[in-house]
Protein backbone atom coordinates (compact mmCIF):
# COMPACT_ATOMS: atom_id res chain seq x y z
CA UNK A 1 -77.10 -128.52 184.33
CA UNK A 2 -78.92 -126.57 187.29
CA UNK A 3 -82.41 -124.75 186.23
CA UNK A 4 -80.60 -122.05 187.94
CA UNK A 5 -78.25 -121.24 185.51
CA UNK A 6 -81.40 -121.19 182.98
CA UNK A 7 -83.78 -118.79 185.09
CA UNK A 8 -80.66 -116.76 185.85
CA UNK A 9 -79.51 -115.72 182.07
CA UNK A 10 -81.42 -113.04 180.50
CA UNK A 11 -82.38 -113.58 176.87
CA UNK A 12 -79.60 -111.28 175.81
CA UNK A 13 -76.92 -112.73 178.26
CA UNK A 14 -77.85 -116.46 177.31
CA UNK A 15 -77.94 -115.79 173.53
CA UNK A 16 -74.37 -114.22 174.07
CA UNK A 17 -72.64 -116.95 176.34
CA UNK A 18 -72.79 -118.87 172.65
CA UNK A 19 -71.69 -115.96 169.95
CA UNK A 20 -69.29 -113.51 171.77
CA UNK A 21 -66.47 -111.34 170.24
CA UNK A 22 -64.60 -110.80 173.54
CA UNK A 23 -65.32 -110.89 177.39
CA UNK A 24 -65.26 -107.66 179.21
CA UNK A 25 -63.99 -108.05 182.67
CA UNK A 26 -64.93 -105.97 185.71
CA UNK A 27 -63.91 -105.61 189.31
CA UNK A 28 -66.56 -107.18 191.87
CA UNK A 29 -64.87 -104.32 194.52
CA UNK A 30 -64.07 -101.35 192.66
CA UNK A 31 -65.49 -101.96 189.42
CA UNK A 32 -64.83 -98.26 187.73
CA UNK A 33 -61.28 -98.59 188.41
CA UNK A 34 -60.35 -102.25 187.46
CA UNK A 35 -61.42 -103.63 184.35
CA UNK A 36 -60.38 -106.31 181.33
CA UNK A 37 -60.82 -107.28 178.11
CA UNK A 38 -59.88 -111.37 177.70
CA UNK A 39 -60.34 -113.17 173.82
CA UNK A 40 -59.98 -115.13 171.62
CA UNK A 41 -57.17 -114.32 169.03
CA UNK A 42 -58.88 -113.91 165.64
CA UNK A 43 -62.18 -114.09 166.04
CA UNK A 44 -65.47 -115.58 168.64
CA UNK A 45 -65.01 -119.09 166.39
CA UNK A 46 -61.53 -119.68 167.32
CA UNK A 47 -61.26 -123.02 168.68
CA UNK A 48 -58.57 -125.31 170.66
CA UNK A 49 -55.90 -126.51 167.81
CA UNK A 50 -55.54 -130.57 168.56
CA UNK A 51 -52.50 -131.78 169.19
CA UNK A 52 -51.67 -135.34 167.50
CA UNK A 53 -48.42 -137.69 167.73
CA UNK A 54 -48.48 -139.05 164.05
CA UNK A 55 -52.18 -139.98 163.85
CA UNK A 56 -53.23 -140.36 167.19
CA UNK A 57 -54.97 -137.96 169.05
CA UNK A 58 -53.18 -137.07 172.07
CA UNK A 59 -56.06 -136.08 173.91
CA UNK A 60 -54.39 -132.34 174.53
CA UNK A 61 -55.47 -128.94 173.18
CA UNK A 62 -53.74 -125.98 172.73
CA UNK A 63 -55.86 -122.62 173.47
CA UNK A 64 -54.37 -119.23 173.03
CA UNK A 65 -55.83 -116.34 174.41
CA UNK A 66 -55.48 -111.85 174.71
CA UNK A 67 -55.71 -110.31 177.98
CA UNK A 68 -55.96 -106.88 177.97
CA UNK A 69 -55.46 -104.62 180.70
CA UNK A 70 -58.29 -101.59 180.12
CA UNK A 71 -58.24 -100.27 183.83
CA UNK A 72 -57.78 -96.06 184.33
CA UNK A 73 -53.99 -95.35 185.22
CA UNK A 74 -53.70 -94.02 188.60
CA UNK A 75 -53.10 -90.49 188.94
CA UNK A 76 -51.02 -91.19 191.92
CA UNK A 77 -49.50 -94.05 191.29
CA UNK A 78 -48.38 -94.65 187.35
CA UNK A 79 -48.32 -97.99 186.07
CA UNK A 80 -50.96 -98.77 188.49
CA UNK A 81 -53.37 -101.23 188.96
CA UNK A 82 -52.13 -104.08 187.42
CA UNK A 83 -53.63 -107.64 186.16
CA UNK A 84 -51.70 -109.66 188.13
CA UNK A 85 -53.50 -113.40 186.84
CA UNK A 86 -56.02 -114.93 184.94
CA UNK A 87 -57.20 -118.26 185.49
CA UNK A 88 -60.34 -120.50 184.33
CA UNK A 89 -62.83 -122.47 185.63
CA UNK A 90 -63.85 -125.18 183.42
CA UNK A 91 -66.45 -127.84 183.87
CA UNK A 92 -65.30 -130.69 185.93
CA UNK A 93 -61.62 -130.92 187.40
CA UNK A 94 -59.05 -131.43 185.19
CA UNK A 95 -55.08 -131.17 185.25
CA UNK A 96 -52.40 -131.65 183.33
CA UNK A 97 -51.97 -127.72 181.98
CA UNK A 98 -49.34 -126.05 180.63
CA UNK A 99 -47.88 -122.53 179.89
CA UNK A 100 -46.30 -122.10 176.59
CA UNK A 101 -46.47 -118.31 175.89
CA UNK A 102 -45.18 -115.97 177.68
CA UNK A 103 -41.82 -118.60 177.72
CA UNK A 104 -39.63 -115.27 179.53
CA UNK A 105 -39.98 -116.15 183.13
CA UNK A 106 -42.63 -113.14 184.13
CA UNK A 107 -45.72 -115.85 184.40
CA UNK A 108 -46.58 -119.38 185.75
CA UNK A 109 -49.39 -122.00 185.44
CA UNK A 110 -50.81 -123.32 189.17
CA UNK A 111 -53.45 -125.49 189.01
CA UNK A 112 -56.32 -126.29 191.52
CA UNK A 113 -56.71 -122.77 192.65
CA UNK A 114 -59.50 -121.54 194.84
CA UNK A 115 -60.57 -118.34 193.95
CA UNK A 116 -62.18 -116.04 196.89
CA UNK A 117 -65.23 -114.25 194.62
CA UNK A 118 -65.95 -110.73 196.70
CA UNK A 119 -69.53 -110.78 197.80
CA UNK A 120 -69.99 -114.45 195.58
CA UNK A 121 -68.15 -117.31 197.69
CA UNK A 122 -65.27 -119.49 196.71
CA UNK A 123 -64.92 -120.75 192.95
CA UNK A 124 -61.94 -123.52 192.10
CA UNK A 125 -59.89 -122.66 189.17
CA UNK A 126 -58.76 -125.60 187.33
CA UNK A 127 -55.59 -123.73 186.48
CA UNK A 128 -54.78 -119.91 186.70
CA UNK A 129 -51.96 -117.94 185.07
CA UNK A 130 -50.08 -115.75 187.77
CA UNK A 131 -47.40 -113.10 187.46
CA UNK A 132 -44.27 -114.14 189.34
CA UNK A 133 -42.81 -111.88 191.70
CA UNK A 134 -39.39 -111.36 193.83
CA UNK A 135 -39.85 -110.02 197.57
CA UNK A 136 -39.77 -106.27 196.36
CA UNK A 137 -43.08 -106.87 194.65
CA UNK A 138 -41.12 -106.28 191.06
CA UNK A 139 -40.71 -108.75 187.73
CA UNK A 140 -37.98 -111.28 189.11
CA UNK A 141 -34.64 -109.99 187.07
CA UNK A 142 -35.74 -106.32 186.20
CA UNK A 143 -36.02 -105.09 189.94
CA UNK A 144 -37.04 -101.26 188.25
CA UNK A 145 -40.39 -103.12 186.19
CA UNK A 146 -43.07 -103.91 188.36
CA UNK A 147 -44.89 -107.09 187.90
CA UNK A 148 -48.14 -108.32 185.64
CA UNK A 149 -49.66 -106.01 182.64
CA UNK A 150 -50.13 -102.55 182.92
CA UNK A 151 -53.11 -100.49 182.77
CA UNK A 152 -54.52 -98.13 180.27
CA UNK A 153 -54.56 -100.86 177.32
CA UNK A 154 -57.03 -100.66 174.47
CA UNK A 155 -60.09 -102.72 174.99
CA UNK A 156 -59.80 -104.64 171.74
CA UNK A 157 -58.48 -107.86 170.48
CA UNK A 158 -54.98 -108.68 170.28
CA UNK A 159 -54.32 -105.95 172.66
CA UNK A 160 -52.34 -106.77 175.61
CA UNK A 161 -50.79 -109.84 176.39
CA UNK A 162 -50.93 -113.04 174.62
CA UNK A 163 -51.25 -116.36 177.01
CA UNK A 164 -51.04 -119.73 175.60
CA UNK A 165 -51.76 -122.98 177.15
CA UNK A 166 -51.84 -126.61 176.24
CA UNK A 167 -54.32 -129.34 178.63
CA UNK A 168 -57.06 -131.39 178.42
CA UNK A 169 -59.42 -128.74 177.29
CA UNK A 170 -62.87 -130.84 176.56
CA UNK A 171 -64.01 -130.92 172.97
CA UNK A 172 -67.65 -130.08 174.32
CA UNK A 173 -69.04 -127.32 176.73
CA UNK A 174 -72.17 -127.77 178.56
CA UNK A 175 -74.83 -125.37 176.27
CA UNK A 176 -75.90 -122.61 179.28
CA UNK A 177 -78.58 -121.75 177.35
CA UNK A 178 -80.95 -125.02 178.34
CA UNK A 179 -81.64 -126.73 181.30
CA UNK A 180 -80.96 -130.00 180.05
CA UNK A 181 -77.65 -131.67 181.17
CA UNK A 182 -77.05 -133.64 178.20
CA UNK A 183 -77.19 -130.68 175.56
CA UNK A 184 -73.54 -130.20 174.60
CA UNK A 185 -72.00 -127.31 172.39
CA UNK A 186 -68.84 -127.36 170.50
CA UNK A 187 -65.75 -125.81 172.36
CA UNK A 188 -64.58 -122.37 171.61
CA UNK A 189 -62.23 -120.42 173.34
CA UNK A 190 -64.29 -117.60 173.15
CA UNK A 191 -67.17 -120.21 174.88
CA UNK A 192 -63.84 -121.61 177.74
CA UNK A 193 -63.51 -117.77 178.62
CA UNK A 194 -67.09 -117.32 179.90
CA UNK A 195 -65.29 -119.02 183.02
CA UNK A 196 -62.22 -116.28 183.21
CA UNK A 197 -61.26 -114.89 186.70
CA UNK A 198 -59.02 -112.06 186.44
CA UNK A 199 -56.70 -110.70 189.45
CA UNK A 200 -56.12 -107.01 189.94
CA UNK A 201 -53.38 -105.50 192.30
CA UNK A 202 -52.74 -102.03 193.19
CA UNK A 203 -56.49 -100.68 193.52
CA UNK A 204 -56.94 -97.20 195.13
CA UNK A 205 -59.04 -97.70 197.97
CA UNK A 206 -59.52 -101.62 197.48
CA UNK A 207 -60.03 -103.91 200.23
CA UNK A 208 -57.12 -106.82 201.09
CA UNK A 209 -54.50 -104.56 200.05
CA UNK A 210 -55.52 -103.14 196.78
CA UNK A 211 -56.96 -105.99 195.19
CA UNK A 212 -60.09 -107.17 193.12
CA UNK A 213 -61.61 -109.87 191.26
CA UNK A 214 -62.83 -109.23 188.18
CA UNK A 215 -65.45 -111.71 186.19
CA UNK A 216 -67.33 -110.92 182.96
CA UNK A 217 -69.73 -108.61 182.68
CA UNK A 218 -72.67 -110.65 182.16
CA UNK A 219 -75.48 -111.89 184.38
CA UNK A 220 -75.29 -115.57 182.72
CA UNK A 221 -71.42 -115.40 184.89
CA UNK A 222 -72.57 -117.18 188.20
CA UNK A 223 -70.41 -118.51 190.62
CA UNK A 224 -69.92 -121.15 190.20
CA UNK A 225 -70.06 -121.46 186.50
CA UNK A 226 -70.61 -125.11 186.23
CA UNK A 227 -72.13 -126.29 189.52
């Protein structure tokens, strides 16, 4: 682990990449106008459920997760701006990533995405969650519901939309707190969400037609996460 990291985290922002209660998300462009709330679904302990075949351990995890879209409604355009993705960067580069919830056809799972951070560089996603879309820019099979979740949600857990995912999600996270490489914490999803990247569309005034990036709100979040 980089002394970077270390001399970058505040005492505040270190202590709380371990014990969080949710991420709040905001914009890198317009950062009053797009915001998030992403967590865990009961509580900042919620870990990855194992998945086993009989006794074995199958070496996959299963890691659900809220996102909640807390952005300001436009006045002149209702229902607008949307979160259009959410994807993660996790430490090292793994595959092998599933959606299992939301199983209606709205979302899909890409993996090995690279992530253009405004004013920060690139950032690969080891997998990101992406609203699917026909030509008309609407949810494929309801041409009159535009795509991705709407704004004006409540910022609080088990708001918004619930994502889950099954992959090789590690068992251990590197502890950000320490420079030391080898000092490991145990995995929470609460802990796999300090790496969230979440996709706005729609933005009054926002560059690259109306989009932003939003990361947590937390000087510990560099880019990347886990050099």
């Amino acid at each position: 682990m980089s002394t970077r990291i270390l001399g970058a985290c505040l005492v505040l922002a270190c202590t709380s990449i371990i014990s969080l209660s949710a991420h709040v998300i905001v914009g890198r462009v317009s950062p009053a106008l797009t915001t998030a709330l992403v967590s865990s679904p009961s509580g900042g302990t919620d870990a990855p459920i194992r998945v086993m075949w009989g006794t074995s351990d199958t070496q996959l995890r299963v890691v659900c997760f809220n996102t909640a879209n807390s952005s300001p409604q436009r006045f002149d355009r209702p229902g607008w701006p949307r979160v259009t993705g959410v994807g993660f960067e996790l430490p090292g580069r793994l595959s092998g990533f599933s959606l299992m919830a939301p199983s209606n056809g709205d979302w899909e799972l890409v993996e090995g995405i690279e992530a253009a951070i405004p004013g920060q560089g690139q950032v690969t996603l080891d997998f990101a969650i992406r609203a699917r879309v026909n030509p008309t820019g609407r949810t494929p099979g309801r041409p009159d519901d535009p795509r991705g979740i709407p704004p004006g949600q409540p910022a609080v857990r088990g708001s918004g939309t619930r994502f889950c995912v099954s992959g090789p999600f590690p068992d251990l996270l590197p502890n950000l707190t320490t420079p030391d490489p080898a000092d490991t914490i145990a995995t929470t999803i609460e802990a796999l969400i300090n790496g969230v990247v979440v996709a706005f569309d729609g933005v009054v005034g926002a560059p690259r037609d109306g989009s932003d990036v939003g990361l947590w709100d937390n000087p510990g979040r560099l880019i990347p996460l886990f050099p």
